[in-house]
Protein backbone atom coordinates (compact mmCIF):
# COMPACT_ATOMS: atom_id res chain seq x y z
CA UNK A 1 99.90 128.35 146.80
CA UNK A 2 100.82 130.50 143.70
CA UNK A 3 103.20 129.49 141.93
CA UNK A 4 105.81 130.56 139.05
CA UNK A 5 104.84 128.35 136.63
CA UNK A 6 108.30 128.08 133.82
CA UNK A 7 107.71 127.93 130.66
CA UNK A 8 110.15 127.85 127.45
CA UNK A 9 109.10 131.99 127.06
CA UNK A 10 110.08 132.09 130.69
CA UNK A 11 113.24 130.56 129.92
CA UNK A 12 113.95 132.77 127.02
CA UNK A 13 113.07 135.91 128.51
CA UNK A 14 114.86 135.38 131.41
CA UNK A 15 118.58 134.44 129.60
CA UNK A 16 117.91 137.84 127.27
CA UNK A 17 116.89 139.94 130.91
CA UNK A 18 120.61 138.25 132.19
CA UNK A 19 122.33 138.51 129.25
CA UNK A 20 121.25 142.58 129.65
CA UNK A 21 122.35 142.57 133.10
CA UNK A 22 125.75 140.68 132.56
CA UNK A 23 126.42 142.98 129.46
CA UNK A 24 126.10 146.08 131.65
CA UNK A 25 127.81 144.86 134.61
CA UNK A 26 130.55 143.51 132.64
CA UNK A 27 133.37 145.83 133.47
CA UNK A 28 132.52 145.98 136.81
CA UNK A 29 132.97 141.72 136.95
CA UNK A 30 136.48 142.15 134.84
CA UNK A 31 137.59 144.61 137.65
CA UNK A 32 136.28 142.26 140.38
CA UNK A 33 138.26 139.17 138.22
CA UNK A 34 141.53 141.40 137.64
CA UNK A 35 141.86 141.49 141.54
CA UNK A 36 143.27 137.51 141.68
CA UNK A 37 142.43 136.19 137.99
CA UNK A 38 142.52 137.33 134.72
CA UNK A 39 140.17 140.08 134.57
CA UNK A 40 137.79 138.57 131.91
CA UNK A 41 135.26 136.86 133.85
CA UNK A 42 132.41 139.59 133.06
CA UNK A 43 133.56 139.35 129.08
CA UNK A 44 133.23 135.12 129.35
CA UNK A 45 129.93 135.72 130.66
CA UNK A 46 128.81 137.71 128.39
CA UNK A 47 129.93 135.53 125.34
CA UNK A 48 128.42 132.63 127.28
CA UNK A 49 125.07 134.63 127.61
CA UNK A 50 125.02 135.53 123.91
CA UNK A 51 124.94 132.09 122.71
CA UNK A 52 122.86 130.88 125.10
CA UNK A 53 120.74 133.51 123.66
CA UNK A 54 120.97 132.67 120.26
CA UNK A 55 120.38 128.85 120.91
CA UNK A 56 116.96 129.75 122.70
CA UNK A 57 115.43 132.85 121.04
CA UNK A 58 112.23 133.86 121.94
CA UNK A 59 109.64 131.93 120.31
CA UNK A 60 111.29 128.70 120.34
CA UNK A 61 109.20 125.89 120.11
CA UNK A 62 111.61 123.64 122.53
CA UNK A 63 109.55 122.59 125.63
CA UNK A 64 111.75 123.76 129.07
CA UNK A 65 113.44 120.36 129.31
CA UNK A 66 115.11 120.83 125.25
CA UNK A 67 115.75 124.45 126.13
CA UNK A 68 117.53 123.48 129.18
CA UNK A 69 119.68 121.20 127.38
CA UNK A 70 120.82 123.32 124.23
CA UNK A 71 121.44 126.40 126.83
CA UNK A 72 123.56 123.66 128.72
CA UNK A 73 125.79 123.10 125.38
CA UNK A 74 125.86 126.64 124.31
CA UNK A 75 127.10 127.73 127.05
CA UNK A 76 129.42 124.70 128.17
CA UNK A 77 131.24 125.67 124.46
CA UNK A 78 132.70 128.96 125.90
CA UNK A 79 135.16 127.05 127.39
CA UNK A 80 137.86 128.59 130.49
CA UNK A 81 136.23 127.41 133.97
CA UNK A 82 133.09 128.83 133.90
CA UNK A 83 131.88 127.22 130.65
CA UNK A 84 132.18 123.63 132.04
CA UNK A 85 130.44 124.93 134.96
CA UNK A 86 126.98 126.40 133.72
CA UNK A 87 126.95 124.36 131.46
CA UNK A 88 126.85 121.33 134.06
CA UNK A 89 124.38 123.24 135.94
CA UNK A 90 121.87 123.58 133.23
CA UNK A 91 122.42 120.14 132.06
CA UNK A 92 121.70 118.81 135.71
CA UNK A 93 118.75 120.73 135.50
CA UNK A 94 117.45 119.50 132.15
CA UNK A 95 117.96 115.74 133.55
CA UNK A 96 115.11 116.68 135.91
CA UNK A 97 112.63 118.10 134.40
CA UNK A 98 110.17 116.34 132.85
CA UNK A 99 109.26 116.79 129.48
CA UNK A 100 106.46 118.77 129.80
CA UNK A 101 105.27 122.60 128.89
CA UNK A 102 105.91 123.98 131.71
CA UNK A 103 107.71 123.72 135.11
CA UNK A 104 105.99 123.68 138.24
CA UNK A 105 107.33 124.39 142.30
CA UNK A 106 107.87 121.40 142.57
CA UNK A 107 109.96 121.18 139.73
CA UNK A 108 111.79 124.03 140.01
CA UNK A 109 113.21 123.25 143.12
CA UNK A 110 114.33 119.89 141.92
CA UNK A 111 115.77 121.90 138.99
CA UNK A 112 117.70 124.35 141.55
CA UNK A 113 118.87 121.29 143.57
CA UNK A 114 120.29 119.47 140.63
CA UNK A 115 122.23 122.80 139.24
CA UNK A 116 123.19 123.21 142.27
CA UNK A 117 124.76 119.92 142.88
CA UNK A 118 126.33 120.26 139.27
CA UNK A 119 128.13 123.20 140.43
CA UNK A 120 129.14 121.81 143.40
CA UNK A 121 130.26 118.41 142.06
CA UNK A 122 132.31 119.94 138.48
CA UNK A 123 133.70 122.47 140.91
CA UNK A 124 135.11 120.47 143.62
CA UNK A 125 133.94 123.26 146.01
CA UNK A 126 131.97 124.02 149.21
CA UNK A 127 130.51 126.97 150.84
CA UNK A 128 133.91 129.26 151.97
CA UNK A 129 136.10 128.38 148.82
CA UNK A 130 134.88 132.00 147.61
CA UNK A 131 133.11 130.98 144.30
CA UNK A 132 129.94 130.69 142.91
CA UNK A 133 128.68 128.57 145.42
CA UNK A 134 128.67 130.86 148.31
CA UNK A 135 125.54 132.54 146.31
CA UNK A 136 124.12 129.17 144.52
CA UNK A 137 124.23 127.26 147.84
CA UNK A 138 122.37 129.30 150.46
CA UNK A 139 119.75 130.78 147.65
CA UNK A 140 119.02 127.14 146.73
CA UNK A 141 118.49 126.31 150.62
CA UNK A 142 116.59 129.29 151.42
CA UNK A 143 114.21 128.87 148.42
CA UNK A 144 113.54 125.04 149.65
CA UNK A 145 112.67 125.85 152.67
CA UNK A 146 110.77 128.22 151.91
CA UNK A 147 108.44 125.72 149.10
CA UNK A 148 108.77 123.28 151.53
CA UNK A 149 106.86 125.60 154.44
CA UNK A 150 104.00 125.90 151.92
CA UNK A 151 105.46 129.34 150.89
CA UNK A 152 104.37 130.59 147.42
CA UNK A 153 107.22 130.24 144.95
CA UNK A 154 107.25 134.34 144.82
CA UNK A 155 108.05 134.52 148.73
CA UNK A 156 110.59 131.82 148.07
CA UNK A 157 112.55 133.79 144.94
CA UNK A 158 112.67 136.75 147.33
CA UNK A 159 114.31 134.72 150.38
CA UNK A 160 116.26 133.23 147.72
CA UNK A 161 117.35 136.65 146.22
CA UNK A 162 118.22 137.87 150.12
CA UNK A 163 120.18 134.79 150.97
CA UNK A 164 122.42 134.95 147.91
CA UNK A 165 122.92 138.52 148.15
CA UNK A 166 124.29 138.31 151.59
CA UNK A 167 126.34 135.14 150.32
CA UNK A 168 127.81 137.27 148.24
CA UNK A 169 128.84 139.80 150.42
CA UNK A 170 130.41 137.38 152.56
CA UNK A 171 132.86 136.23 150.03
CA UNK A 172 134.48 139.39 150.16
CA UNK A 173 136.08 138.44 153.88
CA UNK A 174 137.26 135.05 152.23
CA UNK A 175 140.26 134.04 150.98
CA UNK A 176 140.14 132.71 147.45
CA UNK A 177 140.80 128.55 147.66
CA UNK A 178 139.86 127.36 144.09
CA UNK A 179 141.10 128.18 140.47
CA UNK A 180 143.34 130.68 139.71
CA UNK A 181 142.46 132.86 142.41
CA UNK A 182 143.49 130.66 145.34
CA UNK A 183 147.11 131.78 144.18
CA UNK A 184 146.43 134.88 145.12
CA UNK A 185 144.36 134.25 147.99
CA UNK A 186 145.49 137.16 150.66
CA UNK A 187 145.04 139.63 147.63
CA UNK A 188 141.15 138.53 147.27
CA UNK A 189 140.25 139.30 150.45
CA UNK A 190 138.63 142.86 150.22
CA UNK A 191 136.52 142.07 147.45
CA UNK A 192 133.67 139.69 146.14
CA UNK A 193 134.18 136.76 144.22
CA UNK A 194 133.42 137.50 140.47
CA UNK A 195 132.01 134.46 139.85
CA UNK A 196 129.68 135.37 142.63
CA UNK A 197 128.57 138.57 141.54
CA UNK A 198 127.45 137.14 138.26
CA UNK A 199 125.57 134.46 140.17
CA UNK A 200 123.24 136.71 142.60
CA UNK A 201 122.53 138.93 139.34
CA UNK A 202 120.95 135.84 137.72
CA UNK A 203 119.01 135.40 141.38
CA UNK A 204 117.97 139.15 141.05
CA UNK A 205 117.55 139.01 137.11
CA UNK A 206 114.58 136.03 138.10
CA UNK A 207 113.48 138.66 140.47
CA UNK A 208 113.04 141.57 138.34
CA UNK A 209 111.04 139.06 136.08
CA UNK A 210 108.77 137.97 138.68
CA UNK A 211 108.33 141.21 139.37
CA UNK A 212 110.24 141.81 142.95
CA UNK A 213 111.14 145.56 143.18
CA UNK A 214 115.21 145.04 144.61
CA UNK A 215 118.74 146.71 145.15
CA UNK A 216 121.16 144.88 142.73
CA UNK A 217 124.44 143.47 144.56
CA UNK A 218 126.38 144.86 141.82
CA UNK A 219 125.65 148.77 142.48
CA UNK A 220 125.15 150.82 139.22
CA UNK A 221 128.21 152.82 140.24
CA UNK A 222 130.34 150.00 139.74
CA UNK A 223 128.71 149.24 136.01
């Protein structure tokens, strides 16, 4: 079964490919944030993505558990909600991971479970509340199943990459029930969570690095 085999470069050249992706969709996640919150979610991202950047440059010498861990803190330091968030997530994921060169299936889907349940736990939320996790949920469970049905890791990224892409578009019909947003719930209904957009372009970002050929759910008209 081929696999995806992570590595610290991995690591690194995947938060600068994100970082490139967040930075150009960045007005279109304000606009998607001004509909129920403050309209800044794409501009915290984006600060979040640049230190994470900076903490792991390419050629680091940190193995992928160390890398983890200082991406967790850089990130975690840009404060509002979704500082604490990601920055749980990556932290989870670090507690995994053995400290080893490189991360295998196997460990990469212990690495998506644990972010996963970071999100899930430091957010208070389930699938339906309209945030994050209506991406990060189903991609995590469609990229198990897929590892566990002796699936190569690449076949598993893609039914990962479908599943949050739909997840996404089903936020849009949801009223928002967490954060800010849930004050405003009837007036999110129409659009996607932000906070979900960002997610499925880090699914897609992973993607484009693996070298899947893919739509993004963020269309360039909206950049």
């Amino acid at each position: 079964m081929a696999g995806l085999m992570v590595t610290t470069p991995t690591l690194a050249a995947f938060f600068q490919a994100y970082l490139a992706e967040i930075e150009a969709s960045q007005a279109a996640l304000d606009r998607l944030d001004a509909v129920a919150g403050d309209g800044d979610h794409g501009a915290t991202m984006v600060m979040g993505m640049r230190e994470v950047v900076a903490a792991v440059p390419a050629g680091t010498k940190q193995r992928p558990k160390e890398a983890l861990r200082v991406a967790a803190e850089a990130f975690g330091s840009v404060g509002g909600s979704i500082g604490p968030l990601w920055g749980t997530a990556l932290v989870r994921a670090a507690r995994v991971v053995a400290d080893d060169e490189s991360v295998d299936d196997d460990a990469l889907l212990e690495m998506i479970r644990a972010a996963v349940a970071g999100l899930r736990e430091r957010g208070r939320s389930v699938v339906g509340d309209k945030t994050l996790l209506d991406v990060m949920q189903p991609a995590a469970d469609a990229f198990a199943e897929s590892i566990d049905g002796e699936h190569s890791s690449r076949i598993a990224l893609e039914r990962a990459i479908e599943a949050a892409q739909a997840g996404l578009h089903a936020t849009a019909s949801l009223p928002a029930r967490r954060g800010r947003a849930r004050r405003f719930a009837e007036r999110s209904v129409g659009a996607v969570d932000p906070g979900a957009a960002s997610a499925c372009l880090a699914w897609e970002t992973a993607g484009r690095l693996a070298g899947l050929s893919l739509a993004t759910a963020v269309g360039a008209e909206d950049r």
